[in-house]
Protein backbone atom coordinates (compact mmCIF):
# COMPACT_ATOMS: atom_id res chain seq x y z
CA UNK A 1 40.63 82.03 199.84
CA UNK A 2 37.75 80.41 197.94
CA UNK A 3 38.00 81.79 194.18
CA UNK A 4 35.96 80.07 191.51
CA UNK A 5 37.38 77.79 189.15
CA UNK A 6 37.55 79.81 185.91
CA UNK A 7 39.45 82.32 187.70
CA UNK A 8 42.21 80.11 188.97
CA UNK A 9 42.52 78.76 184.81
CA UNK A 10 42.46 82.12 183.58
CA UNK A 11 45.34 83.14 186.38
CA UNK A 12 47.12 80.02 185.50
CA UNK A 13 47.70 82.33 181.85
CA UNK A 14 49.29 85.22 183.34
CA UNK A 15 52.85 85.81 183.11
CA UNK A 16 53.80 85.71 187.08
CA UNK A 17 54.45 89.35 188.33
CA UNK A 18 50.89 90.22 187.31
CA UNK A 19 49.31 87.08 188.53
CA UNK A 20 50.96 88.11 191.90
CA UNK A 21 48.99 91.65 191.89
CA UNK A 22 45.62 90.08 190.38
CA UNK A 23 46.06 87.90 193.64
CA UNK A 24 47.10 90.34 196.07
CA UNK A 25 44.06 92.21 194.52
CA UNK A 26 41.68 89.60 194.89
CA UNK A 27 42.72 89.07 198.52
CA UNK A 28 42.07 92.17 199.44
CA UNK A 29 38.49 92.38 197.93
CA UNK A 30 38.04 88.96 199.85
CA UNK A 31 39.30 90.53 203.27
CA UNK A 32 37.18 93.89 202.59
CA UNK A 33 33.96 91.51 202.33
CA UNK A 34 34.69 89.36 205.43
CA UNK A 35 35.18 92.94 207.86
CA UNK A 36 32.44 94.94 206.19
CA UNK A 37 30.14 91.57 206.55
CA UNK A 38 31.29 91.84 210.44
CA UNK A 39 30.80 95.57 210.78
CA UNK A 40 28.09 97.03 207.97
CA UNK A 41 24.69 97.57 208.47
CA UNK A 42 21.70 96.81 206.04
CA UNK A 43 22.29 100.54 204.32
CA UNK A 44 25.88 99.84 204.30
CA UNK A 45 25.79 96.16 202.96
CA UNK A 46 23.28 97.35 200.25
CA UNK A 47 26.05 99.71 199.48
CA UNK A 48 28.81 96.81 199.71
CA UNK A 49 26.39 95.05 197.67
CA UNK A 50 26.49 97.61 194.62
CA UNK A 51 30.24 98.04 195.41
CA UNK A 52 30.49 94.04 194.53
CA UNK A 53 28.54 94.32 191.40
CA UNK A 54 30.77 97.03 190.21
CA UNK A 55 33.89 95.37 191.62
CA UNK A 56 32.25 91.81 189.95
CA UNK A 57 32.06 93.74 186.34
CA UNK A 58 35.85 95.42 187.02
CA UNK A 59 36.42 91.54 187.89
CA UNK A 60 35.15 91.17 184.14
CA UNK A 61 36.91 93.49 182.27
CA UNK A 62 40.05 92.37 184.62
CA UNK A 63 39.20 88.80 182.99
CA UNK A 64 38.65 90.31 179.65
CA UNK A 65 41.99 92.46 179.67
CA UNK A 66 44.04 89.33 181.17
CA UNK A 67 42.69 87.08 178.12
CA UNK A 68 43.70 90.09 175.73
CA UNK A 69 47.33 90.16 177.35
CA UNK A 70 47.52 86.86 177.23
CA UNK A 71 47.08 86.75 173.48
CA UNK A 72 49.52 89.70 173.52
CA UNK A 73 52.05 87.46 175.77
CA UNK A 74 51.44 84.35 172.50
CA UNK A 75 52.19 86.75 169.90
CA UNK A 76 54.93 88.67 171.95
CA UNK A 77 56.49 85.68 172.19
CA UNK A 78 56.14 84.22 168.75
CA UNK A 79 57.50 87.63 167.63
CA UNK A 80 60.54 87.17 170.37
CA UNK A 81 61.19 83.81 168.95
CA UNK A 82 60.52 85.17 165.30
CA UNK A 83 63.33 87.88 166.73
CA UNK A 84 65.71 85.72 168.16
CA UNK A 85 66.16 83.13 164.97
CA UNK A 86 66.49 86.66 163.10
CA UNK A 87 69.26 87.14 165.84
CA UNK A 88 71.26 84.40 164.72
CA UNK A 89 70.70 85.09 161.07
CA UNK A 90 71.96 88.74 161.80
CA UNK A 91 74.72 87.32 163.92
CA UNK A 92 76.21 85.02 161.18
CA UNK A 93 75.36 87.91 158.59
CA UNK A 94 77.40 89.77 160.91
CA UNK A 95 80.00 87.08 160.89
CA UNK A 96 80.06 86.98 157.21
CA UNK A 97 80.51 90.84 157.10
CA UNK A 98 83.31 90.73 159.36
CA UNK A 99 85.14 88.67 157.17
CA UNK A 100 84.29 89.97 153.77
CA UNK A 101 85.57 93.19 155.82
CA UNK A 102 88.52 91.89 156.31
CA UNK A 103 88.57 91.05 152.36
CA UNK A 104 87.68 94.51 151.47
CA UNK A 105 91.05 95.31 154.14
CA UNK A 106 93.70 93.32 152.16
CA UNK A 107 91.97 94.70 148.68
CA UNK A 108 92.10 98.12 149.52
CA UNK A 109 95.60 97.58 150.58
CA UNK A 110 96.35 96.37 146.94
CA UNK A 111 94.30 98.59 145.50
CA UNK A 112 96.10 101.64 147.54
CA UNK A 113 99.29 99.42 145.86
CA UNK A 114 97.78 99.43 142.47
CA UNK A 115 96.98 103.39 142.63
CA UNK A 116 100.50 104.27 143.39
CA UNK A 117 101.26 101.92 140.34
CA UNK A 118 99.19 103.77 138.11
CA UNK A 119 100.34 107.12 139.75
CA UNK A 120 103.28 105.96 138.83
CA UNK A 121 102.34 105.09 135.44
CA UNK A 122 100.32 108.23 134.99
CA UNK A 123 103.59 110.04 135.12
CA UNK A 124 104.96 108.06 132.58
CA UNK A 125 102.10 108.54 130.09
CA UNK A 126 102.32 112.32 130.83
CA UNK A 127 105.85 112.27 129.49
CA UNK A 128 105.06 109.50 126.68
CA UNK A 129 102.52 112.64 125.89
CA UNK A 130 104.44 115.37 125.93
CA UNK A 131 106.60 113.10 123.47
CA UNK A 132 103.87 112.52 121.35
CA UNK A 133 103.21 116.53 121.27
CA UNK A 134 106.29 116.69 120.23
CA UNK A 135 106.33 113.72 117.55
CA UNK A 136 103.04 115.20 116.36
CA UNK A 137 104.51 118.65 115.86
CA UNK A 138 107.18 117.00 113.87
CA UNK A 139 104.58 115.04 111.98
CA UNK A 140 102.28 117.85 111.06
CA UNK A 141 105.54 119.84 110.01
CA UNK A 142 106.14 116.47 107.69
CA UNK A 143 102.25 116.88 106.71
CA UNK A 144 103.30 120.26 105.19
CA UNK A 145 105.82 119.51 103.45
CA UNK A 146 103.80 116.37 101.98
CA UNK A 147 101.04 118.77 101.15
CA UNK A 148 103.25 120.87 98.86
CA UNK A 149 105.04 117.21 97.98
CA UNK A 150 101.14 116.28 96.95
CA UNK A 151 100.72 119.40 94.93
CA UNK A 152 103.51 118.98 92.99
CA UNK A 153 102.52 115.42 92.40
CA UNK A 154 99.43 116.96 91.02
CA UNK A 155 100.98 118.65 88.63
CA UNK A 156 103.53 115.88 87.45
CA UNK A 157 100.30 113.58 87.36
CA UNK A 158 98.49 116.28 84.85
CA UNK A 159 102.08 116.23 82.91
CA UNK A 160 101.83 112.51 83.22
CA UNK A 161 98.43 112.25 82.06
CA UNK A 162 99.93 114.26 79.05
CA UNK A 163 101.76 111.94 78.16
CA UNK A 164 99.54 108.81 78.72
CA UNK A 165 97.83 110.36 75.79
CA UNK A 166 100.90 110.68 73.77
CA UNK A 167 101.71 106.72 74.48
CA UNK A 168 98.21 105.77 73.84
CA UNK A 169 99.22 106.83 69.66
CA UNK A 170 102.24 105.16 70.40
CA UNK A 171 100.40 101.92 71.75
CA UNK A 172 98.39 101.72 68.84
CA UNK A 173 101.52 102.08 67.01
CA UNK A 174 103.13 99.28 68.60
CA UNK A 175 100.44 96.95 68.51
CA UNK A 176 100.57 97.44 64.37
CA UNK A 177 103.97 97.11 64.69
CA UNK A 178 103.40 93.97 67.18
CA UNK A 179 100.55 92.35 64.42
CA UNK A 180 103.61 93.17 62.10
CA UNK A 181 106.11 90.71 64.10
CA UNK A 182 103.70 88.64 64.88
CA UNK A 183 103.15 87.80 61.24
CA UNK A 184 107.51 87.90 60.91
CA UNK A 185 107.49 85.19 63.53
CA UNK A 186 105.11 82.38 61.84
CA UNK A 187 107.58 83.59 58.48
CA UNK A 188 110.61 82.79 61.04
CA UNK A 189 108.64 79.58 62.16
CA UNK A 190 108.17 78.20 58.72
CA UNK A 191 111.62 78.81 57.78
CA UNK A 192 112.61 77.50 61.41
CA UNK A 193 111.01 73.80 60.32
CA UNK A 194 113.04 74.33 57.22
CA UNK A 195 116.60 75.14 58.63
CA UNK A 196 115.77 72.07 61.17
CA UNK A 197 115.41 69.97 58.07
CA UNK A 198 118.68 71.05 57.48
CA UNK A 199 120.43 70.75 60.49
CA UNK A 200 118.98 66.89 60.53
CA UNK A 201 120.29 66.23 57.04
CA UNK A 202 123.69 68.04 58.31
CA UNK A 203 123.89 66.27 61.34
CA UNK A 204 123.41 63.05 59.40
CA UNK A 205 126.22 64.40 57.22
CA UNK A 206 128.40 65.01 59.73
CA UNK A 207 128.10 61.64 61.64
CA UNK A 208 129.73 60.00 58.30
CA UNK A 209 132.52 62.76 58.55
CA UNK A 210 133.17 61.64 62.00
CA UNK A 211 133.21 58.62 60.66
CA UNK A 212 136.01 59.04 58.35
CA UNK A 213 137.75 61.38 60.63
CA UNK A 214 138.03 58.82 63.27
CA UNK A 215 139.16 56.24 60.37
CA UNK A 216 141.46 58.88 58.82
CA UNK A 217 142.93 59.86 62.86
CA UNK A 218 143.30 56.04 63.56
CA UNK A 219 145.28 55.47 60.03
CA UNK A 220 146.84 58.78 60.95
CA UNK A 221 148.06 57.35 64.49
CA UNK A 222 149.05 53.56 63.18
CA UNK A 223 151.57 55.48 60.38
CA UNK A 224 152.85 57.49 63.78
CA UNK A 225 153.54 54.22 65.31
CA UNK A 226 154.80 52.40 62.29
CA UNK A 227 157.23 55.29 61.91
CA UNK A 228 157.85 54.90 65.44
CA UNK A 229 158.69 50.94 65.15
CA UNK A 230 161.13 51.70 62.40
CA UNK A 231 162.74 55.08 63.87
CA UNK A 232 162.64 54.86 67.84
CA UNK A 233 165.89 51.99 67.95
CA UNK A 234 168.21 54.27 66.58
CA UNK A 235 166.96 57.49 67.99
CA UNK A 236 166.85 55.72 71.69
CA UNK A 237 170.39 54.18 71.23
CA UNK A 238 171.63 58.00 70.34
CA UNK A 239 170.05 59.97 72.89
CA UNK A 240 169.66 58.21 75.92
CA UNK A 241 172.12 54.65 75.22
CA UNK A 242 168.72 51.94 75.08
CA UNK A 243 169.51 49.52 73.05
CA UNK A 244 166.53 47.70 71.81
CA UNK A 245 166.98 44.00 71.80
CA UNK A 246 163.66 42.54 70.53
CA UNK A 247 161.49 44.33 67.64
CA UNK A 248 159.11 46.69 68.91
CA UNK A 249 155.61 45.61 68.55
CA UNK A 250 151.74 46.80 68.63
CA UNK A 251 149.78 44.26 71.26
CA UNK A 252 147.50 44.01 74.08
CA UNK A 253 148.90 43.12 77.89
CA UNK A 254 145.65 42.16 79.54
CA UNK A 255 143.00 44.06 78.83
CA UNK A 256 145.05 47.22 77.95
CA UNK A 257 146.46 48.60 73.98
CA UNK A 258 150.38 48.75 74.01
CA UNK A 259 150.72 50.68 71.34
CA UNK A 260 154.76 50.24 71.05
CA UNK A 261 155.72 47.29 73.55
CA UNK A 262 159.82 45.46 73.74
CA UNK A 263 162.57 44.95 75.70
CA UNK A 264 165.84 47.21 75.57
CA UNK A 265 168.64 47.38 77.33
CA UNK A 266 170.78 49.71 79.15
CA UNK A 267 173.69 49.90 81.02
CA UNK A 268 173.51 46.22 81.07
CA UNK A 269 170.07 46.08 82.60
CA UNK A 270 166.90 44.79 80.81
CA UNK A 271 163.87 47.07 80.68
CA UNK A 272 160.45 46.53 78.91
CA UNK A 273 159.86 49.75 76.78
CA UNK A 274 155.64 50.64 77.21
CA UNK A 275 155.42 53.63 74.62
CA UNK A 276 151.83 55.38 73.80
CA UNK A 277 151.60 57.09 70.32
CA UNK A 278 149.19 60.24 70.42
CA UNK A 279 149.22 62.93 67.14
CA UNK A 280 149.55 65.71 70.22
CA UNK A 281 150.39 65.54 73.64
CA UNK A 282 148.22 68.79 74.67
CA UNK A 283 146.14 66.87 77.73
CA UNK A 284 147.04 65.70 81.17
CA UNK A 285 145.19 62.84 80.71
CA UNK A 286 146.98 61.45 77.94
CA UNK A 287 150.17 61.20 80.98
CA UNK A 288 148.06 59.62 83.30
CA UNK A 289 146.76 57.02 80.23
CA UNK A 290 150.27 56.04 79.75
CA UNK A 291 150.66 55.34 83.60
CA UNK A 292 147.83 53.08 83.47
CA UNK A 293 149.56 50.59 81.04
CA UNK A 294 152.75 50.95 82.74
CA UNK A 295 151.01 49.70 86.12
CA UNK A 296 149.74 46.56 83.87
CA UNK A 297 153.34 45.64 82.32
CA UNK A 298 154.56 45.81 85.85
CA UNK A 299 151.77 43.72 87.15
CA UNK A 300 151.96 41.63 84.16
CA UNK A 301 156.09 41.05 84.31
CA UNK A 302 157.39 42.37 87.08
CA UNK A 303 160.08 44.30 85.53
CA UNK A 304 161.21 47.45 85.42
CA UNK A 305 159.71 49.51 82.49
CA UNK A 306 160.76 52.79 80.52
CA UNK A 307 157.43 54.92 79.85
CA UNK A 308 158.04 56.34 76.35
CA UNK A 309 155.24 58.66 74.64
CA UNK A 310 155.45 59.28 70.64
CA UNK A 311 153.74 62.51 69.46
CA UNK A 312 154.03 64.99 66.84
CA UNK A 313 154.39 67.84 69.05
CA UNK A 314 153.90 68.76 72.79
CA UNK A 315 152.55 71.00 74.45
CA UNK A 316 155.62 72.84 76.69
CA UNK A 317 154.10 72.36 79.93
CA UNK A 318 152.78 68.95 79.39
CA UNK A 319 156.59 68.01 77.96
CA UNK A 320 157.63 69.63 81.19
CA UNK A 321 155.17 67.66 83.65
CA UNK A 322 156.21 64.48 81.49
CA UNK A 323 159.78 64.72 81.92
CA UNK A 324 159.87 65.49 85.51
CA UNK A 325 157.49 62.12 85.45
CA UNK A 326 160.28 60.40 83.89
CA UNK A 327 158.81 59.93 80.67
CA UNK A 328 160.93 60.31 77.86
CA UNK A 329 158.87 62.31 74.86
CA UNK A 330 159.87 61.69 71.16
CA UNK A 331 158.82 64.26 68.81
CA UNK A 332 158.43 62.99 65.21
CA UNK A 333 160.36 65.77 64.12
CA UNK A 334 163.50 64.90 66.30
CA UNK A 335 164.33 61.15 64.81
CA UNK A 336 164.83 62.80 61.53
């Protein structure tokens, strides 16, 4: 089937089912042409002829149309690619939806959760508001009565105001009276500095009384223990059988004052007598003194020892405490 060459390229461009017609078409024109060349006469193949020329410019816009489809066909199937990458986007969008779907499953179970919570709650605000009703009819009941309590502070403020004017005379009164004691104190102040000149001069004074008190107390105790030297032999031999075998004496054992220190004897056993002469035995501490100086005599001889104290007088309990010590007290009064 001769066809010319540009018609075989432009065929070569057609998507196949219409190639196939344009073919089948074109073989049919070519098998009209051989019969009617066969069969026509002049008349007739003068009207083959014009049947040609208008078949020849069909043939044309046949050409022309196929070239237009065949740009359609390019741009049909740019757009079909262009539709199937927008296929996949859509298909992963799809994908994506599906699970953010799921998402929005699970959250609308919690939020189906979180509703009944709040339903929940919702009844427990309406009765937290019907309380409040009620607190706030008890409050505005308390507003009342704090209305009338503000009225009659009203009034007491216009009675105290009344008398804010009455202590503003008396103010000014006491600030006289204060410029008044005011000028009293710097009197009091000068004769302070004055009476503290005193009181130094005094207290010198009295330091040089202590002085001879002490003197006078210590002269006071040596003529108790002198009396007690000359008095205690007899007395001691009389009331309790201690005879005294050495003189009694005033001396130091180690580091420690014996005021009235000898040996005596009783019941034919030797004792060393440690005696403490104090003008009253009124203090605790005076027992516990003697104690001390007994402890050093022991220490010091290793004897036995009679604890003796020599007073004017004694207090009762003290004499009571010493004699269940086992001191034996001699009141001045009782040698005589």
């Amino acid at each position: 089937m001769p066809y010319s060459v540009e018609i075989i390229r432009k065929l070569e461009k057609i998507e196949p089912p219409l190639k196939d017609v344009l073919i089948d078409i074109l073989a049919e024109i070519e098998l009209q042409r051989k019969q009617w060349e066969e069969s026509v006469t002049k008349k007739e193949f003068n009207e083959l002829k014009e049947i040609v020329a208008e078949l020849a410019k069909a043939q044309k816009k046949t050409e022309q149309r196929i070239g237009e489809l065949t740009e359609a066909q390019k741009k049909t199937e740019q757009r079909l690619n262009e539709l199937v990458e927008a296929q996949k986007k859509t298909e992963h969008r799809v994908d994506k939806l599906e699970i953010a779907v799921q998402e929005l499953a699970e959250a609308q179970k919690r939020t189906e959760q979180r509703v009944n919570e709040l339903a929940e709650a919702q009844k427990k605000t309406e009765q937290r508001l019907n309380e409040l009703i009620e607190a706030q009819k008890r409050i505005e009941h308390r507003v009342d009565k704090l209305e009338i309590a503000v009225q009659e502070l009203a009034e007491a403020q216009k009675r105290t105001e009344q008398r804010v004017d009455k202590l503003e005379i008396t103010v000014q009164e006491l600030a006289e009276a204060q410029r008044k004691t005011e000028q009293r104190v710097n009197e009091l102040a000068e004769a302070q500095k004055k009476t503290e000149q005193e009181i130094a001069k005094l207290t010198r004074e009295l330091q040089g009384v202590k002085k001879q008190v002490g003197g006078l107390s210590r002269s006071v105790g040596y003529a108790l223990e002198n009396e007690a030297f000359r008095h205690l032999p007899s007395f001691l031999k009389r009331r309790y059988n201690i005879e005294v075998i050495d003189s009694l004496i005033r001396t130091y054992v180690g580091e420690e004052e014996i005021n009235v220190f000898g040996k005596a004897k009783k019941d034919d056993k030797e004792f060393y007598i440690v005696g403490e002469a104090v003008l009253k035995l009124d203090d605790r501490s005076k027992l516990k003194k003697l104690w001390d100086k007994v402890s050093v005599v022991r220490e010091e001889f290793g004897e036995d020892v009679i604890p003796i104290i020599v007073t004017h007088f004694a207090k009762p309990d003290i004499l009571e405490r010493a004699n269940k010590a086992g001191i034996i007290v001699v009141q001045s009064f009782e040698w005589i």
